[in-house]
C-alpha atoms as a PDB file:
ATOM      1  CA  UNK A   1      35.872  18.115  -6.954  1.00  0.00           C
ATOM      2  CA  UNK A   2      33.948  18.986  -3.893  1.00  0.00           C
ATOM      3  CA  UNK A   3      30.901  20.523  -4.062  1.00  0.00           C
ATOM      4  CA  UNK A   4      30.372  24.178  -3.856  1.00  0.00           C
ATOM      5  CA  UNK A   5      28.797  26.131  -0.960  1.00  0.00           C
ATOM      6  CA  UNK A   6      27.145  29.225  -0.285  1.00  0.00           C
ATOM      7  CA  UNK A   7      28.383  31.092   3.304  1.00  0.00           C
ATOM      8  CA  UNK A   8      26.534  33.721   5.521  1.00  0.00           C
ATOM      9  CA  UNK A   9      28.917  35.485   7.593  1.00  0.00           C
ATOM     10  CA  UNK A  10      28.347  37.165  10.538  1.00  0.00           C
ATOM     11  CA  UNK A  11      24.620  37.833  10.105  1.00  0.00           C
ATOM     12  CA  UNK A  12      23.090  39.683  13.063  1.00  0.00           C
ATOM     13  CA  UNK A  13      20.226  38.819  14.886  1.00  0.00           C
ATOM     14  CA  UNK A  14      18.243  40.222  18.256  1.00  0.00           C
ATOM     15  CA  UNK A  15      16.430  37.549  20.075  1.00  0.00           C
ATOM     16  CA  UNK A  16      15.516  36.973  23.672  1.00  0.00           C
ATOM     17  CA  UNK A  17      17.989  34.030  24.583  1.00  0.00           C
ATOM     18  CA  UNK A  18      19.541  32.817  28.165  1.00  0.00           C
ATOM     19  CA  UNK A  19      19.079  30.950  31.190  1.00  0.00           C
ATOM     20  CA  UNK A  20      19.852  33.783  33.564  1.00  0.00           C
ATOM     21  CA  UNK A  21      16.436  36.878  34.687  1.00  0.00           C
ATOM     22  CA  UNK A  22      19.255  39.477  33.652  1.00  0.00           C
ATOM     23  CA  UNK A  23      19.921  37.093  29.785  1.00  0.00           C
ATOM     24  CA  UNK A  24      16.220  37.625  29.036  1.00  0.00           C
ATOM     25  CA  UNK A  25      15.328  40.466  30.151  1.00  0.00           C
ATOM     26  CA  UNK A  26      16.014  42.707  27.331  1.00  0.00           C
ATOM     27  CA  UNK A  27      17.247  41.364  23.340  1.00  0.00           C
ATOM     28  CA  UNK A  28      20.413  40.012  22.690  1.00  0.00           C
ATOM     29  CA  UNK A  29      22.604  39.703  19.612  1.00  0.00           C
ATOM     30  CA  UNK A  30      23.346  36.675  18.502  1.00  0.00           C
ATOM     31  CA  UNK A  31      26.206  36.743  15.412  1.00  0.00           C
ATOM     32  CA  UNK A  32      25.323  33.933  12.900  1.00  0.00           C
ATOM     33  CA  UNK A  33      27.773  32.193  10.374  1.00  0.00           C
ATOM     34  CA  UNK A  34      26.629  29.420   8.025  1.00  0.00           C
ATOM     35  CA  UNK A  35      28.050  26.519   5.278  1.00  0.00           C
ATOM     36  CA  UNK A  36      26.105  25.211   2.907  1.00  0.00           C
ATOM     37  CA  UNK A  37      26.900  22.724   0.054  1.00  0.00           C
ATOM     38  CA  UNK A  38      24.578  23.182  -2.581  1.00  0.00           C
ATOM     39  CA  UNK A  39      22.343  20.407  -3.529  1.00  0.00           C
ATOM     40  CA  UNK A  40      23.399  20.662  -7.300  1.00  0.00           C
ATOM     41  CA  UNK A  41      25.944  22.638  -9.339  1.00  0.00           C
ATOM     42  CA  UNK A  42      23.955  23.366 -12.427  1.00  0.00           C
ATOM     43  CA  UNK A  43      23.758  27.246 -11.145  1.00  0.00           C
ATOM     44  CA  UNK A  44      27.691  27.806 -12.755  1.00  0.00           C
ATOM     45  CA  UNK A  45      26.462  26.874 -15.778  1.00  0.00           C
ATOM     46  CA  UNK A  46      23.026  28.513 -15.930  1.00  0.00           C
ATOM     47  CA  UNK A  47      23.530  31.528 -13.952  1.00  0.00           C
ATOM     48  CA  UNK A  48      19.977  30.856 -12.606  1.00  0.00           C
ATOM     49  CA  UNK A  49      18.658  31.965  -9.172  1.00  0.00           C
ATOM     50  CA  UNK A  50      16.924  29.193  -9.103  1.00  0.00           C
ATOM     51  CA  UNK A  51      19.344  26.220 -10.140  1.00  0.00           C
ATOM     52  CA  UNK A  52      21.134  27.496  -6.001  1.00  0.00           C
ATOM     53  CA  UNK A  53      20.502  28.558  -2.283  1.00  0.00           C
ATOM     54  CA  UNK A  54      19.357  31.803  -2.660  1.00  0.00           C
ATOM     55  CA  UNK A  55      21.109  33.915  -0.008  1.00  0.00           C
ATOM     56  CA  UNK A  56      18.467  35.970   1.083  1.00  0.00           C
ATOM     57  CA  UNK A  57      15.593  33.253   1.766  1.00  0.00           C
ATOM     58  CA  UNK A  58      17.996  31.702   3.834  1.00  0.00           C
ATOM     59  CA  UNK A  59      18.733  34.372   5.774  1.00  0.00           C
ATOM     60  CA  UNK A  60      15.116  35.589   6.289  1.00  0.00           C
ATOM     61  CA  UNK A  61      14.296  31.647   7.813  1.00  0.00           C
ATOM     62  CA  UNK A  62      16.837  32.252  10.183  1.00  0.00           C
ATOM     63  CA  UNK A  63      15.757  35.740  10.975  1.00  0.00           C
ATOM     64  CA  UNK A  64      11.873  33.963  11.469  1.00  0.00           C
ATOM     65  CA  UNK A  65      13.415  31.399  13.656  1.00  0.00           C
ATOM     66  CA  UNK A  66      15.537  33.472  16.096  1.00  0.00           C
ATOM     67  CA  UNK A  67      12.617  36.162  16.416  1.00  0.00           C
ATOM     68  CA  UNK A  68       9.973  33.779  17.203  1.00  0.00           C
ATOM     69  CA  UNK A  69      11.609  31.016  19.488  1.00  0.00           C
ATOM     70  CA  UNK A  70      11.084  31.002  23.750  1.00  0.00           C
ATOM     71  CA  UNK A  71      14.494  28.884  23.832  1.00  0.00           C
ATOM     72  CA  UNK A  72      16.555  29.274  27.211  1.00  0.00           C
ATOM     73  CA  UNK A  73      20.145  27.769  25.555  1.00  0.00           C
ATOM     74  CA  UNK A  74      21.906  27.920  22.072  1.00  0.00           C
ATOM     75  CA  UNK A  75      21.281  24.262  21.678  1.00  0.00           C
ATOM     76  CA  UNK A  76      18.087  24.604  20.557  1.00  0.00           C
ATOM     77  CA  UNK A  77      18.288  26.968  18.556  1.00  0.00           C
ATOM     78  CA  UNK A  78      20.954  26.104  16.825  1.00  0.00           C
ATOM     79  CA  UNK A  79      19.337  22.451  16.251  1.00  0.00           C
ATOM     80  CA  UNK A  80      15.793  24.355  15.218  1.00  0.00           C
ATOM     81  CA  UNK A  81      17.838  26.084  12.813  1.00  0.00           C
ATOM     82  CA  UNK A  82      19.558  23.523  11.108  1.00  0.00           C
ATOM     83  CA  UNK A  83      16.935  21.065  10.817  1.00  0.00           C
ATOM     84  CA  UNK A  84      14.652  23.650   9.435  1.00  0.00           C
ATOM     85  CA  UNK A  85      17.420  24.781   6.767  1.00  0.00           C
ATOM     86  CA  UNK A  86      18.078  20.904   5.770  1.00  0.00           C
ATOM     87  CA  UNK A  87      14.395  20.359   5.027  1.00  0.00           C
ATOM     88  CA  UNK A  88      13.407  23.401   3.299  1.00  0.00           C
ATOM     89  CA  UNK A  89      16.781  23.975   1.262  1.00  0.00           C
ATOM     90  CA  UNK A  90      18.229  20.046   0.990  1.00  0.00           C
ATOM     91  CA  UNK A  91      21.621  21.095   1.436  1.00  0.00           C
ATOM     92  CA  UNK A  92      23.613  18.109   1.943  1.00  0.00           C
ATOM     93  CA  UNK A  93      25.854  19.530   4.052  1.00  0.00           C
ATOM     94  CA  UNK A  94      25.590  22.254   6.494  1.00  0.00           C
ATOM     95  CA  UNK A  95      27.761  23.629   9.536  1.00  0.00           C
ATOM     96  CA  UNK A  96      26.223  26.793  11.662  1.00  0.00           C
ATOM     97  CA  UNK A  97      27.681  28.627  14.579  1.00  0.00           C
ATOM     98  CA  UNK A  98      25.689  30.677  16.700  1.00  0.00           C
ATOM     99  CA  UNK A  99      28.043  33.044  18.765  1.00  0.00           C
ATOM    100  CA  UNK A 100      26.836  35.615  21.227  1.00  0.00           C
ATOM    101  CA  UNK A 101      29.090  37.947  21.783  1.00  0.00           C
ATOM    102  CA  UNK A 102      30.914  39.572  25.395  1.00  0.00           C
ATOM    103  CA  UNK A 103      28.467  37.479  27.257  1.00  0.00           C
ATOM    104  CA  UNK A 104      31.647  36.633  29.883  1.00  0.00           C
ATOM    105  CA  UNK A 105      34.400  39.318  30.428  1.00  0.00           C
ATOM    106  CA  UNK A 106      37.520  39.183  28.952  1.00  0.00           C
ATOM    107  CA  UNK A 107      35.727  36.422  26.465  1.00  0.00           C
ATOM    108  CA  UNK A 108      35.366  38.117  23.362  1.00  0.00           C
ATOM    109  CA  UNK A 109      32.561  35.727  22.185  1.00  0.00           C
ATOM    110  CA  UNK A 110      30.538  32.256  23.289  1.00  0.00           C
ATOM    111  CA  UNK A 111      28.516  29.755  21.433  1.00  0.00           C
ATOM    112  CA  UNK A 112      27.560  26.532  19.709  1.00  0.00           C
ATOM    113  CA  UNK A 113      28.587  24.747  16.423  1.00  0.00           C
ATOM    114  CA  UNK A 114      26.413  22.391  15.033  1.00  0.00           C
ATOM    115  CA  UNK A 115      27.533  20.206  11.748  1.00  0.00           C
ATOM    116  CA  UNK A 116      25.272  18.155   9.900  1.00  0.00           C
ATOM    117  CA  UNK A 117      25.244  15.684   6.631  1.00  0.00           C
ATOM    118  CA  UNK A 118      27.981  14.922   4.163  1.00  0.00           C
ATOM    119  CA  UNK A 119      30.121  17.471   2.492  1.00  0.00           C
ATOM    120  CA  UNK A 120      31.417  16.034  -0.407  1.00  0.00           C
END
């Protein structure tokens, strides 16, 4: 059986991000979507908050990342990100895409993926 994940879809975020005067100028929105095995699956059985990844500390890290970062490229970021999420929340698996959105006409969106660890 493979191991269960939690998923943030689409979450929103407004950071300063680009290599380009007219990129960082003004905030940009960046659309966030993350995978994340869980560390342990004792949660279906105990129905306990804290026996999983709780959604919304996750999403608040990213939030703290993305609104306090001077990065120039998505690579960073994304790699901040990540590396942040495996050490505070020991997923051991995790897979984020950072997409910002009609950057480039007729491109509906642009970005990064970055996988990390095992998903078993």
């Amino acid at each position: 059986m493979m191991a269960p994940l939690i998923f943030i879809e689409e979450m929103k975020v407004e950071t300063i991000i680009g290599v380009s005067d007219w990129e960082r100028a003004l905030p940009q929105t960046l659309l966030i979507d993350l995978e994340m095995t869980l560390p342990q699956i004792t949660s279906a059985n105990s129905d306990l908050i804290t026996d999983t990844i709780d959604y919304a500390l996750v999403a608040e890290r990213i939030k703290s990342i993305t609104s306090n970062h001077t990065f120039k490229l998505l690579e960073p970021l994304a790699y901040r990100i990540i590396e942040t999420l495996e050490k505070e929340f020991k997923a051991p698996w995790m897979k984020l895409k950072i997409s910002k959105p009609q950057i480039l006409p007729q491109v509906k969106a642009v970005g990064v993926i970055f996988e990390k660890g095992v998903r078993t």
